[in-house]
PDB file of N, CA and C in Angstrom:
ATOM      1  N   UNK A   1     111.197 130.005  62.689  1.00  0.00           N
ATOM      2  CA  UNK A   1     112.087 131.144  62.602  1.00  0.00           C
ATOM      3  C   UNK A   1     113.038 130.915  61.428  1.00  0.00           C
ATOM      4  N   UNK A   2     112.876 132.100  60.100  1.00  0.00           N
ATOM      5  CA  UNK A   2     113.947 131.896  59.572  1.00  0.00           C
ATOM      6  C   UNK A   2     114.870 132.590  59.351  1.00  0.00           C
ATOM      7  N   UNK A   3     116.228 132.201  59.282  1.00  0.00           N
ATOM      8  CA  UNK A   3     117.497 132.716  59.436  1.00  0.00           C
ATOM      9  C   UNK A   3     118.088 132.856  57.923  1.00  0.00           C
ATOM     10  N   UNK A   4     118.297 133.879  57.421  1.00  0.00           N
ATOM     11  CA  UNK A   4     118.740 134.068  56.396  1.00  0.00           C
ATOM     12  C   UNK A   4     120.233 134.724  56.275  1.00  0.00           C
ATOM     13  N   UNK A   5     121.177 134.833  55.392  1.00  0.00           N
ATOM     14  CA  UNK A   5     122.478 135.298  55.275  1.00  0.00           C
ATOM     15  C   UNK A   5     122.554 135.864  53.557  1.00  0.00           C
ATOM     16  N   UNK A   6     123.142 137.131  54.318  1.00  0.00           N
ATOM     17  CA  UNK A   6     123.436 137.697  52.746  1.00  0.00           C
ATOM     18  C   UNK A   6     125.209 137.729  52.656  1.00  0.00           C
ATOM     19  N   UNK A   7     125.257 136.953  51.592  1.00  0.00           N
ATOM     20  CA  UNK A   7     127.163 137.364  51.689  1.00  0.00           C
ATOM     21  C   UNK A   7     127.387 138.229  50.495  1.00  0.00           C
ATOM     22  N   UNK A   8     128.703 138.175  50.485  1.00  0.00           N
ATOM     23  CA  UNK A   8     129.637 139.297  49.655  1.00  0.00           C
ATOM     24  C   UNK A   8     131.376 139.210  49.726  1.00  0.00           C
ATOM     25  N   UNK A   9     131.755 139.714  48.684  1.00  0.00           N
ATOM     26  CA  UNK A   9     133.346 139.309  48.879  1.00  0.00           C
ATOM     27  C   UNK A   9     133.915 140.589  48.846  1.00  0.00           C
ATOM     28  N   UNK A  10     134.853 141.388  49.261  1.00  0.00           N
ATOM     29  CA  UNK A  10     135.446 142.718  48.538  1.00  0.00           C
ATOM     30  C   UNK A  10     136.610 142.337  48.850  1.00  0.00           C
ATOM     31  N   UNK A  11     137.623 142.643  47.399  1.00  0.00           N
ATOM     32  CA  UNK A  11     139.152 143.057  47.828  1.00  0.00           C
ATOM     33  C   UNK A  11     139.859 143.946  48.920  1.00  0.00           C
ATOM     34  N   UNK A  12     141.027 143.677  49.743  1.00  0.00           N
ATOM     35  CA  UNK A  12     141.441 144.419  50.607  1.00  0.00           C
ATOM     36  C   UNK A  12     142.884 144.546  50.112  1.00  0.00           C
ATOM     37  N   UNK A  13     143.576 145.641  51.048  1.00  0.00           N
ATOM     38  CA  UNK A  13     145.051 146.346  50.667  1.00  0.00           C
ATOM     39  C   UNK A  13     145.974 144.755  50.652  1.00  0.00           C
ATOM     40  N   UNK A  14     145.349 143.839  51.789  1.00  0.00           N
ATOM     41  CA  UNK A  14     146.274 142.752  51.569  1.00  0.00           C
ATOM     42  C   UNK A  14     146.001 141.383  51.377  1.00  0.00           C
ATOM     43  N   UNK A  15     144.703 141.614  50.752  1.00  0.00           N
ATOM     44  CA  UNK A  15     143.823 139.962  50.279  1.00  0.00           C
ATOM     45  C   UNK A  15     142.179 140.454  49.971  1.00  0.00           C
ATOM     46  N   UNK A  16     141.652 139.588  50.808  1.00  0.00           N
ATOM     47  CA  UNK A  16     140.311 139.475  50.263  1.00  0.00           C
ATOM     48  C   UNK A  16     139.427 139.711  51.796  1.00  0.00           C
ATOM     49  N   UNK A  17     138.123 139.941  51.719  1.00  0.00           N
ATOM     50  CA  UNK A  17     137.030 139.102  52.703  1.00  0.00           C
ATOM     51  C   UNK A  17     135.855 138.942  52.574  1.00  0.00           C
ATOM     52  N   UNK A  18     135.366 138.597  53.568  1.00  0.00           N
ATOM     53  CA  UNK A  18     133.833 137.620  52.816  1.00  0.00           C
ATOM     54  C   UNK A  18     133.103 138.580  54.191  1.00  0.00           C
ATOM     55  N   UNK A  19     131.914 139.154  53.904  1.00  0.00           N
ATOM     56  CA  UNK A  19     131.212 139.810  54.725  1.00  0.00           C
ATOM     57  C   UNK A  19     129.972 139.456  54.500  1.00  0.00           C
ATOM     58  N   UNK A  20     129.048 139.123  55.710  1.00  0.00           N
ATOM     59  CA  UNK A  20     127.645 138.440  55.699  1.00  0.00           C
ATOM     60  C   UNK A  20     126.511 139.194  56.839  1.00  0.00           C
ATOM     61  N   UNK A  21     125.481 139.380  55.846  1.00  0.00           N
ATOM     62  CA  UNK A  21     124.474 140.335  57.179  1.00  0.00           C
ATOM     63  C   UNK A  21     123.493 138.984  57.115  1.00  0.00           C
ATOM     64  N   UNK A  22     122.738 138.923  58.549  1.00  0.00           N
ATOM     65  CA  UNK A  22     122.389 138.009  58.819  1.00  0.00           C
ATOM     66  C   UNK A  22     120.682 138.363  59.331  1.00  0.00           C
ATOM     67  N   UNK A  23     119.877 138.003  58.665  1.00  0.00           N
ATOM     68  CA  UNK A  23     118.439 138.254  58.921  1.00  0.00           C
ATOM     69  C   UNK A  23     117.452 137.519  59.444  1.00  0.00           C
ATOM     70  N   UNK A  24     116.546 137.691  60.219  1.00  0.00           N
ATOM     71  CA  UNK A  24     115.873 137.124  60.915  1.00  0.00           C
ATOM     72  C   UNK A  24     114.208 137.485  60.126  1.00  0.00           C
ATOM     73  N   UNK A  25     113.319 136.861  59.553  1.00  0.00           N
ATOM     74  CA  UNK A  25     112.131 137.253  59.026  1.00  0.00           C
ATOM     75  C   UNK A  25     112.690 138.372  57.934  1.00  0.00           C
ATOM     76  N   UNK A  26     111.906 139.473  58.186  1.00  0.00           N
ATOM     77  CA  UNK A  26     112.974 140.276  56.897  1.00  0.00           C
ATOM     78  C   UNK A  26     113.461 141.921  57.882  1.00  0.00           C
ATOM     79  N   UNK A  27     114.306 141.391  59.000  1.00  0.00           N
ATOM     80  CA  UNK A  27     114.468 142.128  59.761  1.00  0.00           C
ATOM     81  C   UNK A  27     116.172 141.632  59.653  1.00  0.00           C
ATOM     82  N   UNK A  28     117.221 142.891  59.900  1.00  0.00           N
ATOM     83  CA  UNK A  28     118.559 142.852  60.267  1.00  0.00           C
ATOM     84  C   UNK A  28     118.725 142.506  61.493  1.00  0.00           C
ATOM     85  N   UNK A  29     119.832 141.780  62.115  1.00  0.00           N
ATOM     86  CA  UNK A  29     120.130 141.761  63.086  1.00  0.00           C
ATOM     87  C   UNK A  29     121.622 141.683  63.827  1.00  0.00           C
ATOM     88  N   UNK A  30     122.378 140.847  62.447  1.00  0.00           N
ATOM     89  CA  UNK A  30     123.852 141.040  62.824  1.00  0.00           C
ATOM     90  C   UNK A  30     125.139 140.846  61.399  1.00  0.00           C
ATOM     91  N   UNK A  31     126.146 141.993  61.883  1.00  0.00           N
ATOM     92  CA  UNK A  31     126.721 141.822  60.444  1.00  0.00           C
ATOM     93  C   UNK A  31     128.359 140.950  61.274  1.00  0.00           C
ATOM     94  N   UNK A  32     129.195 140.834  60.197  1.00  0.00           N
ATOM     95  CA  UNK A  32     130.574 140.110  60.271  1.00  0.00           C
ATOM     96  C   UNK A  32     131.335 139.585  59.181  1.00  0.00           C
ATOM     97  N   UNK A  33     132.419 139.947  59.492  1.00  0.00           N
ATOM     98  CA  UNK A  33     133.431 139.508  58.143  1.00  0.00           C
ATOM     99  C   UNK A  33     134.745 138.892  58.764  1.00  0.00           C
ATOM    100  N   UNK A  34     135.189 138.280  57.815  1.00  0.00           N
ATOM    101  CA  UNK A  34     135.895 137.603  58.063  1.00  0.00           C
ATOM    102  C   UNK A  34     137.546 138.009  56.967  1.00  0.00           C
ATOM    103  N   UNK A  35     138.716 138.121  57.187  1.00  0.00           N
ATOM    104  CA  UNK A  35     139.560 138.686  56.203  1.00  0.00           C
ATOM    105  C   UNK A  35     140.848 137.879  56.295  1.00  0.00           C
ATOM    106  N   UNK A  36     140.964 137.438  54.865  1.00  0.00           N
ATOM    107  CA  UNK A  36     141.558 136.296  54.270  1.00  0.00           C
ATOM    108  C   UNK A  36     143.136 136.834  53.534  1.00  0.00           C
ATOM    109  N   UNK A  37     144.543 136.624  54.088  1.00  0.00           N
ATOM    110  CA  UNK A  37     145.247 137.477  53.280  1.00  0.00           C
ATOM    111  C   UNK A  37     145.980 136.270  51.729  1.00  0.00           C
ATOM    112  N   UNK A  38     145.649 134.749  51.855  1.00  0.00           N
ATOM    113  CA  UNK A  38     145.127 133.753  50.902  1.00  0.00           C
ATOM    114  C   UNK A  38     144.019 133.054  50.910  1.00  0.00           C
ATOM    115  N   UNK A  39     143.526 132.186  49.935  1.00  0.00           N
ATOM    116  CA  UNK A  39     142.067 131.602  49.744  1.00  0.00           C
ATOM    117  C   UNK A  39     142.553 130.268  51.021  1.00  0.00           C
ATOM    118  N   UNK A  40     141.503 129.988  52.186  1.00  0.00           N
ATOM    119  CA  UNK A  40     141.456 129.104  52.905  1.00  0.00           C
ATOM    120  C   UNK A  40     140.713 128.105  52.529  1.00  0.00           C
ATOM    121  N   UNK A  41     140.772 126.699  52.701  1.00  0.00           N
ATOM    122  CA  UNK A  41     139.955 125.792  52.492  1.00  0.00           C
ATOM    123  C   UNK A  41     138.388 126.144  53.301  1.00  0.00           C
ATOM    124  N   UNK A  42     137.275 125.951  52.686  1.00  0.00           N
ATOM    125  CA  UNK A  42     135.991 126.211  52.903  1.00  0.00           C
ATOM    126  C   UNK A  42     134.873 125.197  52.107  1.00  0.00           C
ATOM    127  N   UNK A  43     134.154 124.264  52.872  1.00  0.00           N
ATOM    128  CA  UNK A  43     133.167 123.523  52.453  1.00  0.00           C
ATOM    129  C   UNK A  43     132.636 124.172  51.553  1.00  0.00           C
ATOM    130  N   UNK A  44     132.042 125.375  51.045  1.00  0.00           N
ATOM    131  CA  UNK A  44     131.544 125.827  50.369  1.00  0.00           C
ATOM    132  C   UNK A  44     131.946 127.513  50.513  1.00  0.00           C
ATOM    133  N   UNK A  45     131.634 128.202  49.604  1.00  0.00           N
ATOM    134  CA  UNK A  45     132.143 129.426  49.599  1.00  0.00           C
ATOM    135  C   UNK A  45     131.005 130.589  50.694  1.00  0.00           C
ATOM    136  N   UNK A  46     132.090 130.717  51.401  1.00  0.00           N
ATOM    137  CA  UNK A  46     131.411 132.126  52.435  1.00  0.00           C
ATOM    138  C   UNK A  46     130.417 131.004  53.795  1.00  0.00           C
ATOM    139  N   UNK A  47     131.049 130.001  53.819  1.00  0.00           N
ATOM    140  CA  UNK A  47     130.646 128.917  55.324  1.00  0.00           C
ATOM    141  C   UNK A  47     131.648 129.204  56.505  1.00  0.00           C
ATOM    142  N   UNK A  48     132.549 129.910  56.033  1.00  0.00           N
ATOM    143  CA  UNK A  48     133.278 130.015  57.464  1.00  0.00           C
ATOM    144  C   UNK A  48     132.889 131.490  58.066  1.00  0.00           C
ATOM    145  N   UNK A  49     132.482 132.785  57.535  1.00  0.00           N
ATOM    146  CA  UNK A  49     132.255 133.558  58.193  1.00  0.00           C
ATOM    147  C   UNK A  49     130.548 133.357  58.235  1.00  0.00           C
ATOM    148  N   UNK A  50     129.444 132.674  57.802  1.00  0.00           N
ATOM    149  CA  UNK A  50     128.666 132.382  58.687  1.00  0.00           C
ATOM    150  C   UNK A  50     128.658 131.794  59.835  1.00  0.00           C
ATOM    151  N   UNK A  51     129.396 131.074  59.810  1.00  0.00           N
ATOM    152  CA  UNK A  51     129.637 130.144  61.273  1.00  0.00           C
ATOM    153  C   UNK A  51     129.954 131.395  62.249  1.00  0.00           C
ATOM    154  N   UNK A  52     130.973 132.201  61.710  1.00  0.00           N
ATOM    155  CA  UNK A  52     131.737 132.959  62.935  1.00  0.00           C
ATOM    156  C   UNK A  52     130.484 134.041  63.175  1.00  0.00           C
ATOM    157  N   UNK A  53     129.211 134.178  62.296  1.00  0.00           N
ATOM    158  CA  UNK A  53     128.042 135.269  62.362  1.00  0.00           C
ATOM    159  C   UNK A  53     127.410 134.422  63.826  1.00  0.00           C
ATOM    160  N   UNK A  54     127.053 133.171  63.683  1.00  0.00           N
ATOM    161  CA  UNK A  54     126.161 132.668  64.042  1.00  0.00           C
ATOM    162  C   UNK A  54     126.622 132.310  65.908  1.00  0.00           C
ATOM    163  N   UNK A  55     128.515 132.486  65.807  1.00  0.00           N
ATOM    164  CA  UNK A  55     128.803 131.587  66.757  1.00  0.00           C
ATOM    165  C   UNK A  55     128.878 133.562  67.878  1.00  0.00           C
ATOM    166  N   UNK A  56     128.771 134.213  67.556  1.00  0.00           N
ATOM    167  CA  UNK A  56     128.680 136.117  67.748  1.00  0.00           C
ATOM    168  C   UNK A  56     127.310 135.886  68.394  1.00  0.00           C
ATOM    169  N   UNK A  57     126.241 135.540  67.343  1.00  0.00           N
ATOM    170  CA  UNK A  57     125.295 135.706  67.718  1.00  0.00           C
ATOM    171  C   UNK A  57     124.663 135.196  69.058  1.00  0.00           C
ATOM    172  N   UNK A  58     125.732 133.759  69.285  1.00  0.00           N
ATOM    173  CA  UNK A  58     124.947 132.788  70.353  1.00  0.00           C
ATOM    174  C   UNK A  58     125.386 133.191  71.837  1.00  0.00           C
ATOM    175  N   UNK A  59     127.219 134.057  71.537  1.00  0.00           N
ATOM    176  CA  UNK A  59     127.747 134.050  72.595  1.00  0.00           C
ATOM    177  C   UNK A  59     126.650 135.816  72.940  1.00  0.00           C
ATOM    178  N   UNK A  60     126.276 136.859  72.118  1.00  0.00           N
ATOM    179  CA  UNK A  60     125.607 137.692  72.696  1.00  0.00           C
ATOM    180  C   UNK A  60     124.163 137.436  73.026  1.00  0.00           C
ATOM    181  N   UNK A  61     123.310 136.508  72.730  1.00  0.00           N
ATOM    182  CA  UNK A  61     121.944 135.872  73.407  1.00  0.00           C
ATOM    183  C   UNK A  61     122.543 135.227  74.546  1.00  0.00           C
ATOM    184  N   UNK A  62     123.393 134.317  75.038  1.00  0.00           N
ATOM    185  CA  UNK A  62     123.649 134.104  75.912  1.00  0.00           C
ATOM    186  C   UNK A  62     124.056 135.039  77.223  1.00  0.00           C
ATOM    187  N   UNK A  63     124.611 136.111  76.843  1.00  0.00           N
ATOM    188  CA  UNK A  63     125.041 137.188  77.679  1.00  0.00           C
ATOM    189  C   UNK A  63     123.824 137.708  77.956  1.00  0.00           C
ATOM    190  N   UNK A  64     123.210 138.147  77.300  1.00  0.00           N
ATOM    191  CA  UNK A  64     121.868 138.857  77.469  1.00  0.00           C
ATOM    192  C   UNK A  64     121.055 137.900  78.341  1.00  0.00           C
ATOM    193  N   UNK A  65     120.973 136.586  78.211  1.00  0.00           N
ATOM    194  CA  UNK A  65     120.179 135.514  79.109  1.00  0.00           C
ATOM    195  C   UNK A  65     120.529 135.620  80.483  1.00  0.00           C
ATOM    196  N   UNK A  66     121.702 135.548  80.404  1.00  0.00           N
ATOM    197  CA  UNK A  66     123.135 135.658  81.924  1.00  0.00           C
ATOM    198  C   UNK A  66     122.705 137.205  82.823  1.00  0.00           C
ATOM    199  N   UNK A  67     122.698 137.907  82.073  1.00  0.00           N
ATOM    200  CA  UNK A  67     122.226 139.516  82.036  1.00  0.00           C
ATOM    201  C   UNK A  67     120.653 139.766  83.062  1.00  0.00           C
ATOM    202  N   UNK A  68     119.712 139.173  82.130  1.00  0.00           N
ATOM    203  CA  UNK A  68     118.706 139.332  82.498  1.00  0.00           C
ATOM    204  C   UNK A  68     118.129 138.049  84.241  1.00  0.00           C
ATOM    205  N   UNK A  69     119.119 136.967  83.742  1.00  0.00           N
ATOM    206  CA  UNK A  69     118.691 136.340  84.870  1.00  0.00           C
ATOM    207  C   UNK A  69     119.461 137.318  86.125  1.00  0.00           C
ATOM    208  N   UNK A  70     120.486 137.574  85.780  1.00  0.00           N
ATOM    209  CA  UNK A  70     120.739 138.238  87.404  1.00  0.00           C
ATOM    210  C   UNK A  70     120.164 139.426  87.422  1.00  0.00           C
ATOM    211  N   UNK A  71     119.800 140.009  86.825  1.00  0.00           N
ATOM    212  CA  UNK A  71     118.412 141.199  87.328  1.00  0.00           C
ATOM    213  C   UNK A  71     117.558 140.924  87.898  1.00  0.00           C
ATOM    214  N   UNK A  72     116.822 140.138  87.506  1.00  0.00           N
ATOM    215  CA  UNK A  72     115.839 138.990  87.461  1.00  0.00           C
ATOM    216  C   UNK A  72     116.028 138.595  89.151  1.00  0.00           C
ATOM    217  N   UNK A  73     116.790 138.171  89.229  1.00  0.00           N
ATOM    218  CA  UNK A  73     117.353 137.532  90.863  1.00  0.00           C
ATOM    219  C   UNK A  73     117.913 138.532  91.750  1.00  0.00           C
ATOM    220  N   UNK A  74     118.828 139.232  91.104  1.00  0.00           N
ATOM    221  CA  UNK A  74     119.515 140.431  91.895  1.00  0.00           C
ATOM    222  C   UNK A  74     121.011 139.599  92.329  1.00  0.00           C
ATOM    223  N   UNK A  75     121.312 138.494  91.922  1.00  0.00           N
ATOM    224  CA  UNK A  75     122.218 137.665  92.036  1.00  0.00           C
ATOM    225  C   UNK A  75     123.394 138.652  91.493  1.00  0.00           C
ATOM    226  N   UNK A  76     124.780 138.532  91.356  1.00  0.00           N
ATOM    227  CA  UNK A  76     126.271 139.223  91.489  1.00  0.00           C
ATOM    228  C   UNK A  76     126.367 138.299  90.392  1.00  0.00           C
ATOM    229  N   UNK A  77     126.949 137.183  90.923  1.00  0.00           N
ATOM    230  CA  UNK A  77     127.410 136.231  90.141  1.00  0.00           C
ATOM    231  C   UNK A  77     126.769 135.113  90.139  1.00  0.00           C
ATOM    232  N   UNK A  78     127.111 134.648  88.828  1.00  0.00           N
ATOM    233  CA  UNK A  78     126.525 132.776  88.220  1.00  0.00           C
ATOM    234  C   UNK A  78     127.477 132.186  87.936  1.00  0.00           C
ATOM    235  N   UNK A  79     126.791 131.088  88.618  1.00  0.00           N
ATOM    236  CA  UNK A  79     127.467 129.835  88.342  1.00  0.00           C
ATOM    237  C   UNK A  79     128.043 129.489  86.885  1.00  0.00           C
ATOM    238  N   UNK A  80     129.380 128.643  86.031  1.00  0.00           N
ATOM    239  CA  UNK A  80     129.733 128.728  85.355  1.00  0.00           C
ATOM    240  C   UNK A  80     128.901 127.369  84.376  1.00  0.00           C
ATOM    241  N   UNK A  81     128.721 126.739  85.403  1.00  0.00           N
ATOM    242  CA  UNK A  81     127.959 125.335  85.411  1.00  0.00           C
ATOM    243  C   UNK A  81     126.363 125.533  84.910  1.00  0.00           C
ATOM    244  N   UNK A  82     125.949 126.886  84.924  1.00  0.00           N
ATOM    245  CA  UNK A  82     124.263 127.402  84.650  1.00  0.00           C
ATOM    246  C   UNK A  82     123.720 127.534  83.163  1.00  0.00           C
ATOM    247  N   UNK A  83     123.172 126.855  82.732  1.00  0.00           N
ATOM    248  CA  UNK A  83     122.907 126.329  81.161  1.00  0.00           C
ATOM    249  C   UNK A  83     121.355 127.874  81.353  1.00  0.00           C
ATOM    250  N   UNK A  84     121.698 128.699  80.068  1.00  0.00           N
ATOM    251  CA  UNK A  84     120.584 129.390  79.952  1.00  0.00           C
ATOM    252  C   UNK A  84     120.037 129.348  78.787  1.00  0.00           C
ATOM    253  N   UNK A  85     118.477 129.169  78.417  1.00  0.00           N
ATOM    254  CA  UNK A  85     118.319 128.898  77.199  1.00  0.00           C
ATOM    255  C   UNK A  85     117.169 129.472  76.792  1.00  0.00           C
ATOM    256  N   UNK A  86     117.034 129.536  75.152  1.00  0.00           N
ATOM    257  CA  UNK A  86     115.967 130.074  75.052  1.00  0.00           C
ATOM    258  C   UNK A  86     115.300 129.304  73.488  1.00  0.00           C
ATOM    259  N   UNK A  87     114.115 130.002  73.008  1.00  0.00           N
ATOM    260  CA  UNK A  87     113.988 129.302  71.813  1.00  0.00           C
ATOM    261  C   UNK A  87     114.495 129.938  70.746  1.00  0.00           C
ATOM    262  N   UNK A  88     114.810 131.062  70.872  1.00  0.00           N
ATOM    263  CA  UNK A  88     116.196 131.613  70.229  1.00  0.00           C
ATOM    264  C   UNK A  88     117.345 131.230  69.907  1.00  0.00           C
ATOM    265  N   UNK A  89     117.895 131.054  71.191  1.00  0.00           N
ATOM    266  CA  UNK A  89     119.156 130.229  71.321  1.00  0.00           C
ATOM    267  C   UNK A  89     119.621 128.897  70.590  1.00  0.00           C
ATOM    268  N   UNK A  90     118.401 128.060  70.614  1.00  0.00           N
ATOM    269  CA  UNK A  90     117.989 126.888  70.525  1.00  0.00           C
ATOM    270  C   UNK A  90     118.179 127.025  68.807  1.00  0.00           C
ATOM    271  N   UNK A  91     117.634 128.002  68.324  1.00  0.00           N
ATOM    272  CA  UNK A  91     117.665 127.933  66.713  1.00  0.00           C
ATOM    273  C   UNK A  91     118.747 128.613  66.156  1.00  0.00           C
ATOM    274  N   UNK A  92     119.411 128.972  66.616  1.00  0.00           N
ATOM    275  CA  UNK A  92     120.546 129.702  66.690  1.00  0.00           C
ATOM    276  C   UNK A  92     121.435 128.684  66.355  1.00  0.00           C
ATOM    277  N   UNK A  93     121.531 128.009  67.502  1.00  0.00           N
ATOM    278  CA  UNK A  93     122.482 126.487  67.572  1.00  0.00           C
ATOM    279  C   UNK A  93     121.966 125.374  66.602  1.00  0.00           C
ATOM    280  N   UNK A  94     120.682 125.693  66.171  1.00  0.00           N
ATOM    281  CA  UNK A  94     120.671 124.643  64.809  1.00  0.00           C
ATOM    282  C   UNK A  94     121.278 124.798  63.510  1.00  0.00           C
ATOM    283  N   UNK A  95     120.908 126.444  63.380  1.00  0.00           N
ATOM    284  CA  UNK A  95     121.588 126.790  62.138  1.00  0.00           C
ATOM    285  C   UNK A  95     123.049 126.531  61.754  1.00  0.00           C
ATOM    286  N   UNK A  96     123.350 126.864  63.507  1.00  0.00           N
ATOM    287  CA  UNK A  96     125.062 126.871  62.988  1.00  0.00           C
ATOM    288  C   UNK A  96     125.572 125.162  62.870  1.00  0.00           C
ATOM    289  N   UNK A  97     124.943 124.177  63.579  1.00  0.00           N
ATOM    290  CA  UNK A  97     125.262 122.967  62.996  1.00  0.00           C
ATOM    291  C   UNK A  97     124.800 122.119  61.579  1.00  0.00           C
ATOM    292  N   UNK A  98     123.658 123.291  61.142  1.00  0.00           N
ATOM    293  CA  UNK A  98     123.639 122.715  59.849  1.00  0.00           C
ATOM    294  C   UNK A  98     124.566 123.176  58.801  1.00  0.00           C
ATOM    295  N   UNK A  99     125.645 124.475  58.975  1.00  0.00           N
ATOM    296  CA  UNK A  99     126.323 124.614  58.602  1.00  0.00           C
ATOM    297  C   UNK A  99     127.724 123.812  58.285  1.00  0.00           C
TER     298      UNK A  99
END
């Protein structure tokens, strides 16, 4: 699976921001920006609003996992302690630590 990121910078009324669409094969799947009113320290330029793309992305696959298992069961509520995973998920969480 590959995960691709398109960034971009545009001026705002009171600084700057860095906006990144995030692709899966050559399919869209999630956008996010991030807005800066000075330049922040950043490993490299436009690494902090991928992270915040990637960390969006994991908390809504996870919901959707959470989602579908209690359909799935007919269960109310889950446990907080209930690890749900997928091979999605799984690459999801690689990308963002190779970041």
């Amino acid at each position: 699976m590959k995960i691709e990121f398109e960034n971009s910078s545009r001026n705002t009324r009171s600084g700057f921001a860095h906006d990144t669409k995030v692709s899966i094969g050559s399919q869209y799947v999630h956008r996010t920006s991030c807005h800066y009113l000075n330049r922040t320290w950043e490993s490299y330029t436009y690494q902090s609003v991928m992270k915040k793309a990637m960390h969006e992305m994991i908390e809504l696959e996870e919901a959707r996992l959470k989602a579908e298992y209690k359909k799935n069961t007919g269960k109310k509520r889950v446990s907080k302690d209930m690890v749900f995973d997928s091979e999605f998920l799984t690459a999801l969480k690689k990308k963002r630590d190779e970041l």
